[in-house]
Protein backbone atom coordinates (compact mmCIF):
# COMPACT_ATOMS: atom_id res chain seq x y z
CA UNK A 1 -58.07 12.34 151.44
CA UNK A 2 -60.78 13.76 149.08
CA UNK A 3 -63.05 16.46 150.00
CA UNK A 4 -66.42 14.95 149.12
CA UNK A 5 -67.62 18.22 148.03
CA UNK A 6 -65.28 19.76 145.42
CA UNK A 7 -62.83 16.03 145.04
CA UNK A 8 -60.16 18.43 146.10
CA UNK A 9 -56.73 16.19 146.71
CA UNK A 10 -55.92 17.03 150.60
CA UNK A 11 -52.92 16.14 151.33
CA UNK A 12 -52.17 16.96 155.04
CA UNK A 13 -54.06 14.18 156.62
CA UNK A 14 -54.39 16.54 159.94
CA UNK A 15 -56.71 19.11 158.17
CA UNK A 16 -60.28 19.09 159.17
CA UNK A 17 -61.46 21.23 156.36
CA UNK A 18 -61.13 21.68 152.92
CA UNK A 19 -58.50 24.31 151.67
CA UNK A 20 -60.56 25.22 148.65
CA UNK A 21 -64.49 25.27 149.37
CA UNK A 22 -64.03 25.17 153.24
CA UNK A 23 -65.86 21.92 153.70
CA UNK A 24 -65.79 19.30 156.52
CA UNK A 25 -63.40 16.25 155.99
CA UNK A 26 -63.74 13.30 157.08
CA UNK A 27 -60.99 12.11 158.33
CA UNK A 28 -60.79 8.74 158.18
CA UNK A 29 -57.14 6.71 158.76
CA UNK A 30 -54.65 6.26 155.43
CA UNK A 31 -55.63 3.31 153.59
CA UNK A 32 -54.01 1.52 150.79
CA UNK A 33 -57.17 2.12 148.57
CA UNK A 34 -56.61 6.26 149.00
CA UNK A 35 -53.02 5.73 147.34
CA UNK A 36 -54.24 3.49 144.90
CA UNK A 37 -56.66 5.90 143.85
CA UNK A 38 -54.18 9.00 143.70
CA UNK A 39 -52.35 6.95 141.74
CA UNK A 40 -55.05 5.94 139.21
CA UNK A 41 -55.58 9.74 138.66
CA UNK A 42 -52.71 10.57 138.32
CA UNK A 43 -52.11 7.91 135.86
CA UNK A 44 -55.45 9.58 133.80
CA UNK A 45 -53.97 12.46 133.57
CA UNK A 46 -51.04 11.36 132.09
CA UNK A 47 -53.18 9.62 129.53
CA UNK A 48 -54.80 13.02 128.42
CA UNK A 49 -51.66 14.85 128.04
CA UNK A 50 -50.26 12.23 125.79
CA UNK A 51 -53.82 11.38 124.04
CA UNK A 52 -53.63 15.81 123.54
CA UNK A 53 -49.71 15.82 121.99
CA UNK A 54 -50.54 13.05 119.88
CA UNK A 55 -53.90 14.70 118.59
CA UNK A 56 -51.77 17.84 118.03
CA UNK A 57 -48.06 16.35 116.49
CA UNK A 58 -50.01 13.92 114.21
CA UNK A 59 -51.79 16.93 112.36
CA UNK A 60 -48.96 18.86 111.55
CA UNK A 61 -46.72 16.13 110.81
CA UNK A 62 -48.77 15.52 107.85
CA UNK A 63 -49.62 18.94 107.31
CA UNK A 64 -45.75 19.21 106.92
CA UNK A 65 -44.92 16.31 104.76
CA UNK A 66 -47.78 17.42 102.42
CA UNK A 67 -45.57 21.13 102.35
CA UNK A 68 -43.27 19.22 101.50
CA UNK A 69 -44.29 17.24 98.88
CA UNK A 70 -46.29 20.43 97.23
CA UNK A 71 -42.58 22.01 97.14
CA UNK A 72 -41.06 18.99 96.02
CA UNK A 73 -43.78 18.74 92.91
CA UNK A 74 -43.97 22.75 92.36
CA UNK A 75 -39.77 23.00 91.72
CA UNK A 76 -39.99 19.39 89.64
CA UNK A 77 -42.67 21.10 87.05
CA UNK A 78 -41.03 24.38 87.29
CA UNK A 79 -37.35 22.83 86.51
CA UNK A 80 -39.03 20.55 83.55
CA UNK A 81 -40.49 23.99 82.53
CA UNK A 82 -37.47 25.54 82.35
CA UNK A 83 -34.87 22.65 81.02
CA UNK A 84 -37.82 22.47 77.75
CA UNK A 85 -37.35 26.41 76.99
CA UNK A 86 -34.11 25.63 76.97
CA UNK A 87 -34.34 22.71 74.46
CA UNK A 88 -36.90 24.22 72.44
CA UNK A 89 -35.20 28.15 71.86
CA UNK A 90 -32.37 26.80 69.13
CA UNK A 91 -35.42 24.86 67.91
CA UNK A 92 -37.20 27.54 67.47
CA UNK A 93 -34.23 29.40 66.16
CA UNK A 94 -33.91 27.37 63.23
CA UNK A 95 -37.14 27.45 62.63
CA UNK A 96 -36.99 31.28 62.24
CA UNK A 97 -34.27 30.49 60.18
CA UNK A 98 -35.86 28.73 57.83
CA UNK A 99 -37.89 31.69 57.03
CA UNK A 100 -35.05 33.26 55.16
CA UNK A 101 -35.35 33.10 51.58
CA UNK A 102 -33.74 30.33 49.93
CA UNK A 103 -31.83 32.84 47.35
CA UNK A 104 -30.21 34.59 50.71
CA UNK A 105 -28.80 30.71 51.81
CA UNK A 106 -25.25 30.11 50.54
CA UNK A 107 -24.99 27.28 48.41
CA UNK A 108 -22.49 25.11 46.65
CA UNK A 109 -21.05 25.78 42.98
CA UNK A 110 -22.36 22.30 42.01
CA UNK A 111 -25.74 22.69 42.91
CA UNK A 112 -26.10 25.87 41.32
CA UNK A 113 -24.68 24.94 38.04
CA UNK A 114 -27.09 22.06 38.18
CA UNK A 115 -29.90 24.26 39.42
CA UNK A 116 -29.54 26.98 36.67
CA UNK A 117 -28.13 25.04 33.57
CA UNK A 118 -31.27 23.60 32.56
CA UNK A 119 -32.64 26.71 31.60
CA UNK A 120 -29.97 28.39 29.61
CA UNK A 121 -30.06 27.55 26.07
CA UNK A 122 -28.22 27.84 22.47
CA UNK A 123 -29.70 30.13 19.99
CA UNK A 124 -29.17 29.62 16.58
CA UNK A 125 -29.81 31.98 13.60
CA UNK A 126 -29.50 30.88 9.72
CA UNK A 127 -27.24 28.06 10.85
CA UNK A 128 -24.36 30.01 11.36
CA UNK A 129 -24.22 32.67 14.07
CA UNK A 130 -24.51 31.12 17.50
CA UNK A 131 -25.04 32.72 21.25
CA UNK A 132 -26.69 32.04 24.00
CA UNK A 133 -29.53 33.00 26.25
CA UNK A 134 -31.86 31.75 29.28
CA UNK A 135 -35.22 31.61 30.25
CA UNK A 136 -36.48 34.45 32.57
CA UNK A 137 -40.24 34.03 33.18
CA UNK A 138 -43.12 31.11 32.60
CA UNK A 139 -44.14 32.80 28.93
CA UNK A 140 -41.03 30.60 27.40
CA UNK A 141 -39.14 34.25 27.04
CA UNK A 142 -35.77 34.19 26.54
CA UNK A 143 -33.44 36.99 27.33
CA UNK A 144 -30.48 37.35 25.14
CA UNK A 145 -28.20 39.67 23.31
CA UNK A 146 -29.22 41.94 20.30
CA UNK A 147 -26.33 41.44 18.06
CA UNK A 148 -27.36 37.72 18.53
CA UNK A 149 -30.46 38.06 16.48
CA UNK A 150 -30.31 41.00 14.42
CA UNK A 151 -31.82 40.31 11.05
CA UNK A 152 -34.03 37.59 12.01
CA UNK A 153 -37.27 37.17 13.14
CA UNK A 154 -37.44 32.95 14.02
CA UNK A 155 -34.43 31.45 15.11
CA UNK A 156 -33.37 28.04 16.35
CA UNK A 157 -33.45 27.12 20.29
CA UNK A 158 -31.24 24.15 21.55
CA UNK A 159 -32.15 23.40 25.21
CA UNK A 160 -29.44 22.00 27.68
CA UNK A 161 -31.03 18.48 26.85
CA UNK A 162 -30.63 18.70 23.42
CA UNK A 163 -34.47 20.20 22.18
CA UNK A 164 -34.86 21.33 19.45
CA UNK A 165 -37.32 24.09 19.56
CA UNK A 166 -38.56 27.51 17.15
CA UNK A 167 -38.20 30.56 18.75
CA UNK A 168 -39.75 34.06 17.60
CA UNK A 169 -38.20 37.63 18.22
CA UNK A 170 -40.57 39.76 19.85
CA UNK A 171 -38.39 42.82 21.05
CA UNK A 172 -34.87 44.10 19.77
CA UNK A 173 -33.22 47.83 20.62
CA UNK A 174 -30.94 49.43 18.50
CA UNK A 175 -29.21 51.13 21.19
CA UNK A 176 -28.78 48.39 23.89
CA UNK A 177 -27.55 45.18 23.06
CA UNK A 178 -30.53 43.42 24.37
CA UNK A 179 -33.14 41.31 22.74
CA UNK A 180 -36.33 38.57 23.93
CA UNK A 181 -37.19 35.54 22.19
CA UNK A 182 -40.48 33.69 23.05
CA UNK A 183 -39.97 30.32 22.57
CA UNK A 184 -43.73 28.57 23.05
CA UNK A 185 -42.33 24.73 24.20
CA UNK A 186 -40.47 26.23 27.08
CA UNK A 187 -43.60 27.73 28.49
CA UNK A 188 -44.60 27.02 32.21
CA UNK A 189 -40.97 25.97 32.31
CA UNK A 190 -39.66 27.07 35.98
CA UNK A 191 -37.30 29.98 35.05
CA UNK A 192 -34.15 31.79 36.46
CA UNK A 193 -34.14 33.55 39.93
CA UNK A 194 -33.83 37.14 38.60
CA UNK A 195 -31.39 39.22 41.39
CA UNK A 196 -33.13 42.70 41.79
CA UNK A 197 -29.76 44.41 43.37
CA UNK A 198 -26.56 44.74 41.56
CA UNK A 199 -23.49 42.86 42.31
CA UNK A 200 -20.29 44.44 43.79
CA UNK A 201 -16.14 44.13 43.35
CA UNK A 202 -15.15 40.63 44.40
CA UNK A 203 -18.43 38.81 44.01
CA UNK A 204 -17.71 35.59 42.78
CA UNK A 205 -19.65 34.72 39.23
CA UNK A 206 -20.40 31.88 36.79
CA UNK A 207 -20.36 32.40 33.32
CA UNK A 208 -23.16 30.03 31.53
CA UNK A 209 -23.75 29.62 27.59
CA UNK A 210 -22.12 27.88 24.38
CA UNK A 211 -19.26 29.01 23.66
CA UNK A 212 -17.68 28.03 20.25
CA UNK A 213 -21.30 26.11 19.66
CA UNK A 214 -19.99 23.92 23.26
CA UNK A 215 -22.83 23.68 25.13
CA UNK A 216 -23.44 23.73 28.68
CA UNK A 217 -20.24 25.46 29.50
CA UNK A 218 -19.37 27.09 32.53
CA UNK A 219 -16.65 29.34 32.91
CA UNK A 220 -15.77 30.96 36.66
CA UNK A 221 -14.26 34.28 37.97
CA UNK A 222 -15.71 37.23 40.09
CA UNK A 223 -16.67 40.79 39.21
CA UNK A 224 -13.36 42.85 38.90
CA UNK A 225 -14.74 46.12 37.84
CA UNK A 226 -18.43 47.59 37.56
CA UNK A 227 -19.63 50.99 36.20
CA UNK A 228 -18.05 50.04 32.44
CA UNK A 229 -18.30 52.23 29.59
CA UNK A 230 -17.32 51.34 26.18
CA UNK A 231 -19.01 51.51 22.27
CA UNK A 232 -19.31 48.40 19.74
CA UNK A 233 -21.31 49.50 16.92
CA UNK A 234 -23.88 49.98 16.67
CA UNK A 235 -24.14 49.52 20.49
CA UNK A 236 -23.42 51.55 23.20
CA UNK A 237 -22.91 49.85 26.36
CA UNK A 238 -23.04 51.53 30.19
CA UNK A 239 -22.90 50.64 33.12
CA UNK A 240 -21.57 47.36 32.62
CA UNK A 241 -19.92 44.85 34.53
CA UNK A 242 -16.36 43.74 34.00
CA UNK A 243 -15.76 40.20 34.75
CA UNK A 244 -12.90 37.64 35.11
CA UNK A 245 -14.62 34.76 33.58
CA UNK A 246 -13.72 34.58 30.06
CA UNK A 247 -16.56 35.31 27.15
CA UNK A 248 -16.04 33.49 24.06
CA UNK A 249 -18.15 33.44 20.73
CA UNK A 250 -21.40 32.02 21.47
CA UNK A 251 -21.51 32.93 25.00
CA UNK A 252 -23.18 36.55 24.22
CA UNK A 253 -26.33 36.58 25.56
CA UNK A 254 -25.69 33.87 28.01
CA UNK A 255 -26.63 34.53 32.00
CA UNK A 256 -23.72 35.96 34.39
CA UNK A 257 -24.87 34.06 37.67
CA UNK A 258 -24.19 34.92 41.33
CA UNK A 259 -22.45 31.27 42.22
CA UNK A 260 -23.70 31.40 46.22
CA UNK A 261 -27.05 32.61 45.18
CA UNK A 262 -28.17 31.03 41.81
CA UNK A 263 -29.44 34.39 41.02
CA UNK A 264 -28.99 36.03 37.69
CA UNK A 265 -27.13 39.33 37.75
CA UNK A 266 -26.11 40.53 33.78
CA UNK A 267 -26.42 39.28 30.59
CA UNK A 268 -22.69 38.29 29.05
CA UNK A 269 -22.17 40.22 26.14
CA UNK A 270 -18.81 41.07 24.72
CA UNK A 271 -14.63 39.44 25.57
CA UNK A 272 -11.22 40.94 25.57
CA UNK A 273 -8.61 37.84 25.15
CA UNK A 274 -5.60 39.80 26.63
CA UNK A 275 -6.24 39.87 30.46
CA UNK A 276 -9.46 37.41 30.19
CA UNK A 277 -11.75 40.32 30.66
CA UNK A 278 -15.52 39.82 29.56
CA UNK A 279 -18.20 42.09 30.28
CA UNK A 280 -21.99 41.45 31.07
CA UNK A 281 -24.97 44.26 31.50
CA UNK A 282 -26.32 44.24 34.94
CA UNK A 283 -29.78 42.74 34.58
CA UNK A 284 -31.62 45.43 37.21
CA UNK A 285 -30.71 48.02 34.22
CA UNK A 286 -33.00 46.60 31.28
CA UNK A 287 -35.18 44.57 33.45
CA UNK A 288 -38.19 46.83 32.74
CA UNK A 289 -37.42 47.09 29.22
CA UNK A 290 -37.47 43.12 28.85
CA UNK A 291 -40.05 42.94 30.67
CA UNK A 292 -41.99 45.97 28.28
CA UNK A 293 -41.70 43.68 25.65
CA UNK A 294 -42.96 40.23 27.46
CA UNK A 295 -46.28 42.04 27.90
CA UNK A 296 -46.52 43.96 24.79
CA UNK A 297 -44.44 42.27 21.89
CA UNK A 298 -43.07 44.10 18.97
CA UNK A 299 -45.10 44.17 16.01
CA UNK A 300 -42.38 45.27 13.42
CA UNK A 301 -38.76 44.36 14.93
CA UNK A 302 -36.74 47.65 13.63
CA UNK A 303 -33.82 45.76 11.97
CA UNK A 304 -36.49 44.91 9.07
CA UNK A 305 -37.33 48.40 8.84
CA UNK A 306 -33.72 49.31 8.75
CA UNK A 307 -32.77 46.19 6.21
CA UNK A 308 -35.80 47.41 3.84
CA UNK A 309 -34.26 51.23 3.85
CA UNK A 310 -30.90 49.53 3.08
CA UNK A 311 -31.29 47.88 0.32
CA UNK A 312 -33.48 50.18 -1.52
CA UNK A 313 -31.04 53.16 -0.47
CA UNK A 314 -29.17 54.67 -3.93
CA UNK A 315 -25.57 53.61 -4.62
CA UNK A 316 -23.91 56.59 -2.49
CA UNK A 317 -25.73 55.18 0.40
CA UNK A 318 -24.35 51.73 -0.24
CA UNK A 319 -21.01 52.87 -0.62
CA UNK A 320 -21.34 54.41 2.37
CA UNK A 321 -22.51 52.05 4.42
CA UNK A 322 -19.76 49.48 3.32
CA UNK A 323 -17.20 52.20 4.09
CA UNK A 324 -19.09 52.34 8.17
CA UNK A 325 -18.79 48.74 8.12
CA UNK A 326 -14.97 48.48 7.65
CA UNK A 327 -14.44 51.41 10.23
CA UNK A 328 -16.87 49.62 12.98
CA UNK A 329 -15.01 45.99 11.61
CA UNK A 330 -11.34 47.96 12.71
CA UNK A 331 -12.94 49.77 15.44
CA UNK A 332 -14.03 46.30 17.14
CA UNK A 333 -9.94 44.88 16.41
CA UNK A 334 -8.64 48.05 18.18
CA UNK A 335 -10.98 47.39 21.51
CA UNK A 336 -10.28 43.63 21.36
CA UNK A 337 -13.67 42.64 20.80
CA UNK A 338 -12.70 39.69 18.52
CA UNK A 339 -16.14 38.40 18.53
CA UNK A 340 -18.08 41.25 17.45
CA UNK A 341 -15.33 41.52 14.61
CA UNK A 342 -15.87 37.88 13.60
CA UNK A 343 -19.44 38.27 13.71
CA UNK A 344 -18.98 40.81 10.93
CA UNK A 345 -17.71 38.63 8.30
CA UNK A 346 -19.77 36.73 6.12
CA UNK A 347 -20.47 32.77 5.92
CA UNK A 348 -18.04 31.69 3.23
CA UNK A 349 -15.23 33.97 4.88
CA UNK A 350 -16.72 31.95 8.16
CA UNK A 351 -16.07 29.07 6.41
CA UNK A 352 -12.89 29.29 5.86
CA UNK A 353 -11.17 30.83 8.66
CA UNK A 354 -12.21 29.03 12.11
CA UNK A 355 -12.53 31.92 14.88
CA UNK A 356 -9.50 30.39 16.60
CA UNK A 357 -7.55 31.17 13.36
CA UNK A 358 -9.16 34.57 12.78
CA UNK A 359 -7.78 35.76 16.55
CA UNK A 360 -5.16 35.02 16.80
CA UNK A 361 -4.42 36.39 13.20
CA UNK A 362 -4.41 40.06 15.47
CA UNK A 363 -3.52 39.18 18.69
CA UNK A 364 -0.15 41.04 18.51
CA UNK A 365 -2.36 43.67 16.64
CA UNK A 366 -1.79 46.57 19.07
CA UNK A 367 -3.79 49.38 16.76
CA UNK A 368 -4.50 50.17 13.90
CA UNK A 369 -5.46 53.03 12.31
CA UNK A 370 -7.02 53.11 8.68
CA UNK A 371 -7.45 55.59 5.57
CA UNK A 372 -9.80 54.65 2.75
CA UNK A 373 -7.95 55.00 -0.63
CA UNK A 374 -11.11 54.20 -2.54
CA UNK A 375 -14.35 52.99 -2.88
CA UNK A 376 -16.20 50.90 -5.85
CA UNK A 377 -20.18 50.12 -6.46
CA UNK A 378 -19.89 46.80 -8.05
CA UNK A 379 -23.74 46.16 -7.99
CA UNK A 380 -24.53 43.84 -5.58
CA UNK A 381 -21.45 44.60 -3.71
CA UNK A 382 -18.70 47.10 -3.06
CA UNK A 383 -15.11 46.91 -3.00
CA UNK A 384 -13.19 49.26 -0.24
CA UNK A 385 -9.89 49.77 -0.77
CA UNK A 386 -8.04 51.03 2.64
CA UNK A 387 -4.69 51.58 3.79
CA UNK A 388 -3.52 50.29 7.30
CA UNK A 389 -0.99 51.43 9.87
CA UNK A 390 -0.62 49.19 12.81
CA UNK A 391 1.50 48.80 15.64
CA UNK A 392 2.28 45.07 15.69
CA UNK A 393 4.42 43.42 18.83
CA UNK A 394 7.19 41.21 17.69
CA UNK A 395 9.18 39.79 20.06
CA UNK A 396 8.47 42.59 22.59
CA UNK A 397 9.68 45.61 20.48
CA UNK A 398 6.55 47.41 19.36
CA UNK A 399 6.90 47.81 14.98
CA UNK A 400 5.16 50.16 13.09
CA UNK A 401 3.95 48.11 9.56
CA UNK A 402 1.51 49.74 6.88
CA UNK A 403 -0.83 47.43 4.60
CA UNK A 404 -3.10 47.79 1.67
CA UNK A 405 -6.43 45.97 1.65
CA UNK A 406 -9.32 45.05 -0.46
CA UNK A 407 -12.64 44.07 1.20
CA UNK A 408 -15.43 42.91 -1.06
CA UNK A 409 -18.97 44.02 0.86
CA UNK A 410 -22.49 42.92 0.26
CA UNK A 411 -25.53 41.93 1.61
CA UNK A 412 -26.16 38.82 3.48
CA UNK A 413 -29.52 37.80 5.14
CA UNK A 414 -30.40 41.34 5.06
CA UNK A 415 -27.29 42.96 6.31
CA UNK A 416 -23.84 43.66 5.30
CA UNK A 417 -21.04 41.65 5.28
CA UNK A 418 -17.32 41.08 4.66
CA UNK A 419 -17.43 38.70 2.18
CA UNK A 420 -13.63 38.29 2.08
CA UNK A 421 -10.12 40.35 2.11
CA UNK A 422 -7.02 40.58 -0.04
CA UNK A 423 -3.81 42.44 0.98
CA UNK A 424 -0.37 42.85 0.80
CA UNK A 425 2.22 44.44 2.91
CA UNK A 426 3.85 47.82 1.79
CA UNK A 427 7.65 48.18 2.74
């Protein structure tokens, strides 16, 4: 039963009053509608606790799957994040590479012949003495060696494709074989990479120029010695590099190249045959002085000045002169320089005897030491008479032989010459 007051549930049917508020029951006999109705609550109940864990589990069921998508999403973009710095850092590596200069990037022989060829040339003076030289900034200036134009002021350009062009000295030294020719069609041309550190033991070199009037040769070796000292008159030369690659008449002046760098790092200047040894001035050591000359060209090269003072010098000058010529002509044989010797003789002797045949005329020359017997002013020329002893190699054994020779001397273009020689062997 039910207490009508407070609904209280009373269970013991015998109780008169209710447990809770103390109220009078009435007590009335069980009937099938008092179960039914316990039941029915009962059953209500029932319905509200479910109706509550249903209002409660729904919530954080989806409160939990949308934790777990959020972490599902988060590590996704963080992964992708993290798989693209990895695919992008050697990206951006070569990227930063690619900042590097060009001239610091190894390249291959081929392309650097091809690269720096086109802008070394063949100078020609009086159409006889050849060398070589190569264009070093956009004013058309070519760098070359002195002793390549002495004596002339315009000279003859021959570019790699076969140009003709008209070049004009506008700076010569007396002291270091170095000279610049401007040369006004090759202006704007792109010009050599100029290296502005010098090279070291074992760096491997290309030789460019026209040697023997061949151009676009190339000759290979490495640097195999560097702080050089030696004299070819009037020259003095320090400093210098010694070089494998062989130098051959008409290569003076040419560019020694850096074959992984393109760069230029000496100016070839002077051979030895024995050994294939060739030297070339470093390029960071007259730079400044080339450079001198670019901006402010020479007014008055000094080789006129000098060929003016020569020719109106007295006789006893003259003689004297010749007499220097034959000792720096000897002096040249005894260092091996065969190509400042040849370049001493004059055009019919030139003619005549092919530099091939002229070499190898003292290749088993190994000194010689000479005594002037006499000395004649002939007018326009002199004759020096001279005695030789040499030390000639014949058949390995080393034999001491003693000459007399007559050299006839003049002027030629402004300087002197070795017109020709007559001698004779003295037993």
């Amino acid at each position: 039963m039910y207490c009508h007051k407070c609904g209280t549930n009373v269970v013991d049917s015998e109780t008169r009053f209710c447990p809770k508020c103390g109220t009078q029951l009435n007590v009335e006999p069980r009937s099938p509608i008092s179960v039914e109705s316990t039941i029915d609550y009962r059953t209500t109940k029932l319905k509200r606790r479910r109706s509550l864990f249903w209002s409660i589990t729904i919530p954080v069921f989806f409160l939990l799957c949308a934790v777990i998508v959020g972490s599902f999403y988060y590590y996704q973009q963080n992964h992708v994040k993290q798989e693209s710095k990895k695919t992008t850092s050697p990206i951006k590596a070569v990227h930063a590479s690619s900042t590097i200069k060009k001239t610091d990037v190894p390249k291959d022989v081929k392309s650097v012949i091809e690269e720096t060829q086109k802008d070394v040339v063949m100078i020609e003076v009086d159409n006889s003495k050849l060398g070589s030289g190569f264009l070093y900034n956009k004013s058309g200036d070519i760098i070359t060696n002195a002793h390549v134009v002495e004596g002339a002021q315009n000279v003859k350009i021959t570019t790699s494709d076969s140009r003709d062009l008209e070049g004009t000295v506008i700076g010569i030294s007396q002291d270091v074989d170095i000279a610049v020719v401007r040369v006004p069609g090759m202006a704007n041309n792109n010009p050599l990479s100029i290296s502005n550190k010098k090279a070291e033991i074992g760096d491997e070199v290309l030789a460019l120029g026209s040697p023997l009037g061949l151009q676009n040769t190339v000759t290979t070796g490495i640097i195999s010695g560097v702080g050089r000292d030696f004299d070819i008159a009037p020259f003095h030369y320090s400093d210098t590099y010694q070089i494998s690659a062989p130098i051959a008449p008409g290569n003076s002046g040419g560019p020694l190249i850096n074959s992984k760098t393109a760069q230029v790092l000496g100016i070839n200047t002077a051979g030895a045959d024995q050994g294939t040894i060739g030297f070339s001035i470093p390029i960071v050591n007259v730079l400044s002085l080339v450079e001198s000359w670019s901006k402010t060209p020479m007014t008055e090269l000094p080789s006129d000045s000098t060929t003016k003072t020569d020719q109106n010098s007295s006789n006893s000058s003259f003689e004297v002169t010749a007499q220097d010529l034959v000792n720096s002509f000897y002096q040249s044989i005894n260092n091996r320089d065969y190509v400042t010797a040849y370049s001493l003789l004059g055009s019919s002797w030139k003619e005549k005897t092919s530099y091939t045949k002229f070499q190898n005329g003292y290749l088993n020359t190994i000194s010689s030491n000479i005594e002037i017997l006499n000395t004649v002013n002939n007018g326009d020329t002199v004759t020096v008479t001279i005695l030789i002893y040499a030390v000639e190699e014949n058949q390995g054994n080393h034999v001491s032989s003693k000459y007399q020779v007559d050299y006839t001397i003049g002027y030629e273009n402004g300087h002197l010459k070795l017109f020709h020689g007559t001698g004779k062997k003295i037993e």
